[in-house]
N, C-alpha and C. Protein backbone atom coordinates (compact mmCIF):
# COMPACT_ATOMS: atom_id res chain seq x y z
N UNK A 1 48.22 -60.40 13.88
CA UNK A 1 47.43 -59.29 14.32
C UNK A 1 46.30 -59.82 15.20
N UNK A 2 46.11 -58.99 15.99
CA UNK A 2 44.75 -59.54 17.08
C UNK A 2 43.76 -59.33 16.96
N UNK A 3 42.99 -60.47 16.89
CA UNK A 3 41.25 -60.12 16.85
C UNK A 3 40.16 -59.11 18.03
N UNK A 4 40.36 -58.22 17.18
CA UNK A 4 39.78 -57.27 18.16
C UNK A 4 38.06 -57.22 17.98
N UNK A 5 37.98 -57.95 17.24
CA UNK A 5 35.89 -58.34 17.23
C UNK A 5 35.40 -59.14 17.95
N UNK A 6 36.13 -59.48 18.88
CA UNK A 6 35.50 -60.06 20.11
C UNK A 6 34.75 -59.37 20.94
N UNK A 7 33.61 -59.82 21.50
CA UNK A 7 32.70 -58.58 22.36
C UNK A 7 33.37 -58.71 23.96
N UNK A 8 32.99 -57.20 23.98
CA UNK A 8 34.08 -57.26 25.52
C UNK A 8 32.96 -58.02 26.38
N UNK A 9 33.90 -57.99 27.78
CA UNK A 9 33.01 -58.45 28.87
C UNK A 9 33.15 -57.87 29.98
N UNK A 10 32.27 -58.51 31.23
CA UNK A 10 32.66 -57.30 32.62
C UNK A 10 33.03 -58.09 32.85
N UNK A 11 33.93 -57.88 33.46
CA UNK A 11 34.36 -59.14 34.88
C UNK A 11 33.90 -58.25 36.26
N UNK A 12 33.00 -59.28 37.34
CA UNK A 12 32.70 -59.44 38.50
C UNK A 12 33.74 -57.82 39.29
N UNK A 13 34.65 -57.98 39.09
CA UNK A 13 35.79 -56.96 39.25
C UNK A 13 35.24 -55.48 39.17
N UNK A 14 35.49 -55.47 38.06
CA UNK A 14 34.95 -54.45 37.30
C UNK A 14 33.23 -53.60 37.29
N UNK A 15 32.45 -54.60 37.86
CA UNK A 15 31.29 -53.97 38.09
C UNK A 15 31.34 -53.88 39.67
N UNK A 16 32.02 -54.07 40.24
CA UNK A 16 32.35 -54.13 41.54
C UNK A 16 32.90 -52.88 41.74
N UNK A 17 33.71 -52.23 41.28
CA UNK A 17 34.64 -51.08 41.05
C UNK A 17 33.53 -49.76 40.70
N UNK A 18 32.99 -50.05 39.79
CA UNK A 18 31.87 -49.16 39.46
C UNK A 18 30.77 -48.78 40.12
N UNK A 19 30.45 -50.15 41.03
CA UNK A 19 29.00 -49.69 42.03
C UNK A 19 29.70 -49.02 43.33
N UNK A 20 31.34 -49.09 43.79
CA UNK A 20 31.53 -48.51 44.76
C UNK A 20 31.78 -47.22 44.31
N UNK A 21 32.70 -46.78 43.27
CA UNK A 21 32.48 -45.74 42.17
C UNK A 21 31.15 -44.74 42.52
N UNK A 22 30.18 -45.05 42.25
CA UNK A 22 29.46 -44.46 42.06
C UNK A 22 28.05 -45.00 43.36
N UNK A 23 28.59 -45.23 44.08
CA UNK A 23 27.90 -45.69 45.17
C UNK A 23 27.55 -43.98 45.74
N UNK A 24 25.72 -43.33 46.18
CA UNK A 24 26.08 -42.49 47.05
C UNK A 24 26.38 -42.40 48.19
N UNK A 25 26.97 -41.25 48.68
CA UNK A 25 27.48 -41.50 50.14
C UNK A 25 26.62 -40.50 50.84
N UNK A 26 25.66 -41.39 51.55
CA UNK A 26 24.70 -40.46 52.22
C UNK A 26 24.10 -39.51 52.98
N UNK A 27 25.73 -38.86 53.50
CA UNK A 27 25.61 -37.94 54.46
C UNK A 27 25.55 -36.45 53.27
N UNK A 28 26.66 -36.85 52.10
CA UNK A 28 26.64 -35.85 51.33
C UNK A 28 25.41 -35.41 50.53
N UNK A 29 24.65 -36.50 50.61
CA UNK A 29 23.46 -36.71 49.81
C UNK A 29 22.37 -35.98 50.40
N UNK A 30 22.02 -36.05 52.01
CA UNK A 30 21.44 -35.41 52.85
C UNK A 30 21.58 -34.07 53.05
N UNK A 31 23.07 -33.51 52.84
CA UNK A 31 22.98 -32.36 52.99
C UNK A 31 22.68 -31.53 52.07
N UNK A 32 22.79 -31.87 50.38
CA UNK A 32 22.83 -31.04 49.29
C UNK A 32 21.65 -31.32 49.21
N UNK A 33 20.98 -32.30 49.63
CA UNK A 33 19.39 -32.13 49.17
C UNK A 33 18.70 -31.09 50.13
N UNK A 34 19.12 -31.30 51.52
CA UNK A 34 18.76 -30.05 52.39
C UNK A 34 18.47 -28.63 52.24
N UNK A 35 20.01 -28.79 52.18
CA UNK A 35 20.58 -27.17 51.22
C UNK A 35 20.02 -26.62 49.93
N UNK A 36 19.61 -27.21 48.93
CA UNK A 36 19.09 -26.93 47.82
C UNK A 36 17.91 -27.08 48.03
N UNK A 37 16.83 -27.52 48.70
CA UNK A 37 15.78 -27.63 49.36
C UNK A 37 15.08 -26.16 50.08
N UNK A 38 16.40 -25.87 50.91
CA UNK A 38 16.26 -24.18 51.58
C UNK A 38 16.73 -23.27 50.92
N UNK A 39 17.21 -23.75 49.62
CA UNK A 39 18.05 -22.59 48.32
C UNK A 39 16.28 -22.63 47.83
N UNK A 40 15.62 -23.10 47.80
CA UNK A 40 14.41 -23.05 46.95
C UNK A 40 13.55 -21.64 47.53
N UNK A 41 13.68 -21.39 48.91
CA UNK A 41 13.33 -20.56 49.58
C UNK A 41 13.92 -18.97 49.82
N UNK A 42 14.83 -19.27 49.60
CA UNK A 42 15.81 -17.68 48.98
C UNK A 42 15.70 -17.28 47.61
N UNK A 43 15.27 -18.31 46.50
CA UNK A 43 15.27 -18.24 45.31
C UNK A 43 13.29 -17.34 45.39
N UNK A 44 12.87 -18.16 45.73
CA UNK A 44 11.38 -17.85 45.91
C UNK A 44 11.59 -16.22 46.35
N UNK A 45 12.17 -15.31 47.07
CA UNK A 45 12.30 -14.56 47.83
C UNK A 45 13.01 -13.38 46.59
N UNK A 46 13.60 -13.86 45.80
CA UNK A 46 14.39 -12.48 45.12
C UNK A 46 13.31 -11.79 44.52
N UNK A 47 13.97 -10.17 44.74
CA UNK A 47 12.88 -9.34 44.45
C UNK A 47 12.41 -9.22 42.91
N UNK A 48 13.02 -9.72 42.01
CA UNK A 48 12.96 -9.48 40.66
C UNK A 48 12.18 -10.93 40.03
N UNK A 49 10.99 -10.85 40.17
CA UNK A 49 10.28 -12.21 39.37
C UNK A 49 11.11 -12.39 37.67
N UNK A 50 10.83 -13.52 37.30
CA UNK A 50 11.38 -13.50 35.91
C UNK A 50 11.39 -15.12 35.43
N UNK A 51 11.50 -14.81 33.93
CA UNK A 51 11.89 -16.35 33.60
C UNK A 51 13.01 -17.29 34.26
N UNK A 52 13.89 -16.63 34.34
CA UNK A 52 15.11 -17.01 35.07
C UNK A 52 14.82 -17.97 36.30
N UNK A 53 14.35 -16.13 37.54
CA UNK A 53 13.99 -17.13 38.91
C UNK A 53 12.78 -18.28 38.57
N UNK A 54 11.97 -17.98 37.87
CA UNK A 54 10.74 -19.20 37.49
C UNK A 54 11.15 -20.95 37.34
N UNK A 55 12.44 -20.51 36.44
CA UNK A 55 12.97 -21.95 35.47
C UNK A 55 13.76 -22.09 36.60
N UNK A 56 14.42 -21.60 37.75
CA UNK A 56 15.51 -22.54 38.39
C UNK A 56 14.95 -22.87 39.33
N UNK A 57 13.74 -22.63 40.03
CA UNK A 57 13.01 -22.76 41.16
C UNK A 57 12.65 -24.09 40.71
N UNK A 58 11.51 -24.68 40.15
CA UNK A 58 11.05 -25.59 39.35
C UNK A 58 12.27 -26.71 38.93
N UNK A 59 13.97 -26.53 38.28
CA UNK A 59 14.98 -27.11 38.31
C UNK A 59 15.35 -27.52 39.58
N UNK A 60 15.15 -26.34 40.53
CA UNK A 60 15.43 -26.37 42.00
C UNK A 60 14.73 -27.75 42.61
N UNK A 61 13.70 -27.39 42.63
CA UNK A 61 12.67 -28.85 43.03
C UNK A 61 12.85 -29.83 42.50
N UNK A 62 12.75 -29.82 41.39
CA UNK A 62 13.23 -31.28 40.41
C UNK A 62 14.64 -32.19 40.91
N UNK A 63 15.75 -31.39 40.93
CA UNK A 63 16.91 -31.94 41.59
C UNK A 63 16.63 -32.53 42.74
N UNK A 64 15.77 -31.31 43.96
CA UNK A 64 15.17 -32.02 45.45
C UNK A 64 14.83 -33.73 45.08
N UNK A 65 13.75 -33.38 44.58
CA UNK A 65 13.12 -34.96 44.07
C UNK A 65 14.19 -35.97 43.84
N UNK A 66 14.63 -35.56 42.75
CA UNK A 66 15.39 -36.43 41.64
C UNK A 66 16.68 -37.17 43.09
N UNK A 67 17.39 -36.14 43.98
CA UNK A 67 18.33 -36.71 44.99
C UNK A 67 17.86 -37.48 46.07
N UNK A 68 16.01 -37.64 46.38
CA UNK A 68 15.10 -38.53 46.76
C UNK A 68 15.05 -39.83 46.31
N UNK A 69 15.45 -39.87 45.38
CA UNK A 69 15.14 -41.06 44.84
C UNK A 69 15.96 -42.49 44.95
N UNK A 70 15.64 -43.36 45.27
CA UNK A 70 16.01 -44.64 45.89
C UNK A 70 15.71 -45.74 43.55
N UNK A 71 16.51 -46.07 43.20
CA UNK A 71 17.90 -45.61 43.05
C UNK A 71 18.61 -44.21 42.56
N UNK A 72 19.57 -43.99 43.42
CA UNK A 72 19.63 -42.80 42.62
C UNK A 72 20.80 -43.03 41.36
N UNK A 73 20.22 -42.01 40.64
CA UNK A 73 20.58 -41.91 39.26
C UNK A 73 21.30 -40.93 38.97
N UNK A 74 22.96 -41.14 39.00
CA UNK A 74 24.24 -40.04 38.77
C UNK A 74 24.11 -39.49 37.70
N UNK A 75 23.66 -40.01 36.89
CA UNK A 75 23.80 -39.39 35.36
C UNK A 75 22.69 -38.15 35.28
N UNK A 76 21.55 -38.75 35.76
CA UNK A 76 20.13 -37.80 35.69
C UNK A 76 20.15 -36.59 36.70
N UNK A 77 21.15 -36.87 37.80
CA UNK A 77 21.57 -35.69 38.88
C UNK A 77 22.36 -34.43 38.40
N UNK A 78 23.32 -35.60 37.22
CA UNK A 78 24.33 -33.91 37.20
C UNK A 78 23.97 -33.68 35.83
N UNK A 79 22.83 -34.48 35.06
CA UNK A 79 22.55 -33.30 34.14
C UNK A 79 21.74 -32.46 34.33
N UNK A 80 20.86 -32.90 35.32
CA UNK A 80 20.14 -31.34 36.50
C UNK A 80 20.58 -30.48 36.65
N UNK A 81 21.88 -30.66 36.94
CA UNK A 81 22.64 -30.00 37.58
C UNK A 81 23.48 -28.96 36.64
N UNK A 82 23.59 -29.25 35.68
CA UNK A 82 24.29 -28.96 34.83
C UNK A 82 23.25 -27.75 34.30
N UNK A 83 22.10 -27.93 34.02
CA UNK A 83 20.88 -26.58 33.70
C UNK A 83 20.77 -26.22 34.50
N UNK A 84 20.80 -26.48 36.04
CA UNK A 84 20.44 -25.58 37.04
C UNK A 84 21.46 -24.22 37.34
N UNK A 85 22.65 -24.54 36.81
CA UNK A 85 23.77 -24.07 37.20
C UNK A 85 24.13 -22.51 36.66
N UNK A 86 23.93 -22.40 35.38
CA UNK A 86 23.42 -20.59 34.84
C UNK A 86 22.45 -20.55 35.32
N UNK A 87 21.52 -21.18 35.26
CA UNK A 87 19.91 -20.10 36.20
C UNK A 87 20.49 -19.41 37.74
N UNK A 88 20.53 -21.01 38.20
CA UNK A 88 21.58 -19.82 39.84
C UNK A 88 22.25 -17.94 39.61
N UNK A 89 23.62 -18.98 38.44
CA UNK A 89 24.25 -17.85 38.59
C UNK A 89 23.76 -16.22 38.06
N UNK A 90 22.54 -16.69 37.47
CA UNK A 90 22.35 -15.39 36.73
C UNK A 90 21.15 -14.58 37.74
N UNK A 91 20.50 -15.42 38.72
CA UNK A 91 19.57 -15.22 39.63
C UNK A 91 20.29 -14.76 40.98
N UNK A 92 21.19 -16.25 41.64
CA UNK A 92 21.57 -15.49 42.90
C UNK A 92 23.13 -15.77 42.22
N UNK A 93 23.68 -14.81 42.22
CA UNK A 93 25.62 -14.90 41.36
C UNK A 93 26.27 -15.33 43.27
N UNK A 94 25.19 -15.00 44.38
CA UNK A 94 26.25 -14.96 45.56
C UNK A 94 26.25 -17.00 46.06
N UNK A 95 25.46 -17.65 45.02
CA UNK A 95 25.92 -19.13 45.39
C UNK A 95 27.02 -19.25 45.65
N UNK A 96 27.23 -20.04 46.15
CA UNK A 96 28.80 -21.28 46.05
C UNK A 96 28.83 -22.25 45.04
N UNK A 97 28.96 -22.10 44.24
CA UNK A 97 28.35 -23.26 43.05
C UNK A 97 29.83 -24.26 43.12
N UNK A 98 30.78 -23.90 42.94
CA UNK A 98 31.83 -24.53 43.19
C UNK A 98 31.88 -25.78 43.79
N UNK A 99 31.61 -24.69 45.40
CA UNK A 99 31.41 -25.76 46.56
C UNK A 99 30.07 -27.02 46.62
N UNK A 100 28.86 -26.45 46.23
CA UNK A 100 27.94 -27.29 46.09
C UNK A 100 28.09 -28.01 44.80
N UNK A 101 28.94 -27.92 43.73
CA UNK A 101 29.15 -28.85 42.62
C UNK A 101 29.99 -30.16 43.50
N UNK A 102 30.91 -29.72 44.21
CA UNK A 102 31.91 -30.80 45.07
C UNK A 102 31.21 -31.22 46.29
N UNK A 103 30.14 -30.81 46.58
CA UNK A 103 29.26 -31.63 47.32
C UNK A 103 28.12 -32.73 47.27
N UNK A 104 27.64 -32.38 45.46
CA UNK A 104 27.17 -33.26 45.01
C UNK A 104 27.88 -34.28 44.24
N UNK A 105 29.15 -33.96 43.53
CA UNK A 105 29.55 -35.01 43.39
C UNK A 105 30.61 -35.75 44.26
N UNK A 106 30.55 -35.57 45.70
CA UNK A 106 30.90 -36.78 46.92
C UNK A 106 29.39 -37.31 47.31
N UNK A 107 28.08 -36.81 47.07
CA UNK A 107 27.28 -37.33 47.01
C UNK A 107 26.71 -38.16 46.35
N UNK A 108 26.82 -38.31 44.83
CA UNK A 108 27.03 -39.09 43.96
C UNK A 108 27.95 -40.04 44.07
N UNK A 109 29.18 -39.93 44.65
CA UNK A 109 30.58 -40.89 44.40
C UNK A 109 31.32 -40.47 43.59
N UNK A 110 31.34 -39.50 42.90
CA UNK A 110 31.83 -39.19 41.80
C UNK A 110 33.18 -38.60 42.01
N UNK A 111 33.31 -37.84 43.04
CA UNK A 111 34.99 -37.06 43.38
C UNK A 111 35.52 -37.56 44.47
């Protein structure tokens, strides 16, 4: 039987695979930060104030920032992303969330 209590390891390979993986690709990166940047400004604009528009505006910005950031951090993006995502829909339902989910993650590296 095989000793499986050996601690794994990376091989050179393998972390190589992962930083291109998850390398961003910066055109996608530019634009969803853009875009969600000028989503902050339509959001600001709906006629119905509320907790809702309050909490995604503020999520809204946070993501801006957070896709600023030199390194960026995939994990900390799409769990942004992941709360931002009912506030939208329950604020503006006419997003593309779809499409801007598959834009951030070719921005990330992720799809």
């Amino acid at each position: 039987m095989p000793d499986n209590s050996a601690p794994a390891t990376t091989s050179g390979a393998s972390r190589l695979d992962a930083a291109t993986t998850y390398a961003p690709r910066d055109h996608a990166r530019t634009q969803i930060r853009d875009y969600l940047a000028q989503l902050i400004g339509v959001v600001e604009q709906h006629p119905e104030p509320g907790m809702a528009r309050d909490e995604s505006l503020w999520r809204l910005a946070e993501l801006v920032e957070e896709l600023s950031r030199d390194p960026l951090s995939p994990r900390r993006v799409q769990s942004r992303w992941l709360r931002l995502v009912p506030l939208l829909r329950e604020v503006r339902p006419d997003i593309p969330i779809p499409a801007l989910t598959d834009l951030l993650d070719r921005a990330l590296g992720t799809a």
